[in-house]
Protein backbone atom coordinates (compact mmCIF):
# COMPACT_ATOMS: atom_id res chain seq x y z
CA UNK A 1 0.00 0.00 0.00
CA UNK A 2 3.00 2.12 1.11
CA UNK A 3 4.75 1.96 -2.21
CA UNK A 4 1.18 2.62 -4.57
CA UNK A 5 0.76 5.73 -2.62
CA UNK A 6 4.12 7.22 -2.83
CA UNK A 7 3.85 6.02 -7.12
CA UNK A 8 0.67 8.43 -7.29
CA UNK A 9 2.15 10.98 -5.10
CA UNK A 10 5.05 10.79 -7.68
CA UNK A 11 3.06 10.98 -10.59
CA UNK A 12 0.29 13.60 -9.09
CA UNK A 13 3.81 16.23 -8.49
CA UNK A 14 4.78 15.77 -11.98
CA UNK A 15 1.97 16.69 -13.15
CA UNK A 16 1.05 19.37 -10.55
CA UNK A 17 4.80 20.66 -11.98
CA UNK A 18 4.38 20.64 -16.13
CA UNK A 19 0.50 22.21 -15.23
CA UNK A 20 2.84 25.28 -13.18
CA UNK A 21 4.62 25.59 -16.06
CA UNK A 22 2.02 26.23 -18.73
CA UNK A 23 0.50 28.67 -16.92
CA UNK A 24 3.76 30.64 -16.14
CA UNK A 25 4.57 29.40 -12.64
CA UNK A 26 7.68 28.71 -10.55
CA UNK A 27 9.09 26.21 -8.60
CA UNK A 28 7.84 27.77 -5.04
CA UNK A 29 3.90 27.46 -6.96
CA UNK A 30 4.61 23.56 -7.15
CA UNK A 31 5.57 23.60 -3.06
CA UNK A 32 2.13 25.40 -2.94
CA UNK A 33 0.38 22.38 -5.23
CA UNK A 34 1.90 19.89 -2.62
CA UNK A 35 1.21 21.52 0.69
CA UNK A 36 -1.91 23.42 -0.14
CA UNK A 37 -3.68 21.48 -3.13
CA UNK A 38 -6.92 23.23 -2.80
CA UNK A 39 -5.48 26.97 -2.41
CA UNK A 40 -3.43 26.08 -5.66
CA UNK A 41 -6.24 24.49 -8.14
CA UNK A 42 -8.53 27.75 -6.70
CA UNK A 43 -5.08 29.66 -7.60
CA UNK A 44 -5.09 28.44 -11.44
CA UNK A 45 -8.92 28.41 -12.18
CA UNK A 46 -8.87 31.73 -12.02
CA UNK A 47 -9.63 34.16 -14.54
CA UNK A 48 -6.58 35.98 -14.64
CA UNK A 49 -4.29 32.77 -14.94
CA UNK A 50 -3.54 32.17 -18.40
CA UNK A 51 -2.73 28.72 -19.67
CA UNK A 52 -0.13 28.72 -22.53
CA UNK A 53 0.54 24.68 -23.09
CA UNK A 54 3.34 25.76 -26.28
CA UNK A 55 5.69 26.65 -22.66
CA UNK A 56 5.73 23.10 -22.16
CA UNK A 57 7.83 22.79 -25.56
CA UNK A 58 10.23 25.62 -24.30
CA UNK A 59 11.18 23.71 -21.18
CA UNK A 60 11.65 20.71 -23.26
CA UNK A 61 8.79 18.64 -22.12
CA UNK A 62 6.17 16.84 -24.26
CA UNK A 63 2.83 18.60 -25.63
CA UNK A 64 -0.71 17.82 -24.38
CA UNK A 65 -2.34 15.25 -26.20
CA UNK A 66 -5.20 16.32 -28.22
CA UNK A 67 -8.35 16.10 -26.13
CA UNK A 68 -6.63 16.96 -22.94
CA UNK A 69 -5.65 20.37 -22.30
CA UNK A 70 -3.79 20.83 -25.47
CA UNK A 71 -5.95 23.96 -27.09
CA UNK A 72 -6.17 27.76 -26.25
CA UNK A 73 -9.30 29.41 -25.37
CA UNK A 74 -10.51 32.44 -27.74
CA UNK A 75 -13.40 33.97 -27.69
CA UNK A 76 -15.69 31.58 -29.76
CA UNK A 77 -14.92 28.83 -27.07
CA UNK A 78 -14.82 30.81 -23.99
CA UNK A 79 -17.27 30.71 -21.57
């Protein structure tokens, strides 16, 4: 049990990390996501946080898959 929870911890901070980067954050915004998880996803779904996923290609890391996160809201999609 010990081992399956630290895997998904693992794999929840990666992803908590490559999210902080499309949207412009820094390291000290991933300690945030992994003490406070609730004050951080309230942090990014605001309206003022802009998610850019084309940052993830600057830091070297993979794009979104198409169907998950991997568009840019304009105006005809935005709610």
């Amino acid at each position: 049990m010990g081992f399956a929870l630290m895997a998904l911890c693992v794999f929840l901070y990666i992803g908590m990390w490559r999210t902080g980067l499309a949207f412009r954050k820094d390291t000290g915004f991933l300690v945030l996501g992994i003490l406070f998880p609730y004050v951080w996803a309230f942090i990014l779904g605001g309206r003022t946080a802009g998610y850019e996923p084309q940052l993830l290609a600057w830091h070297r890391q993979p794009p979104p898959r198409a169907g998950y996160g991997s568009y840019l809201p304009n105006a005809a999609n935005a709610f």
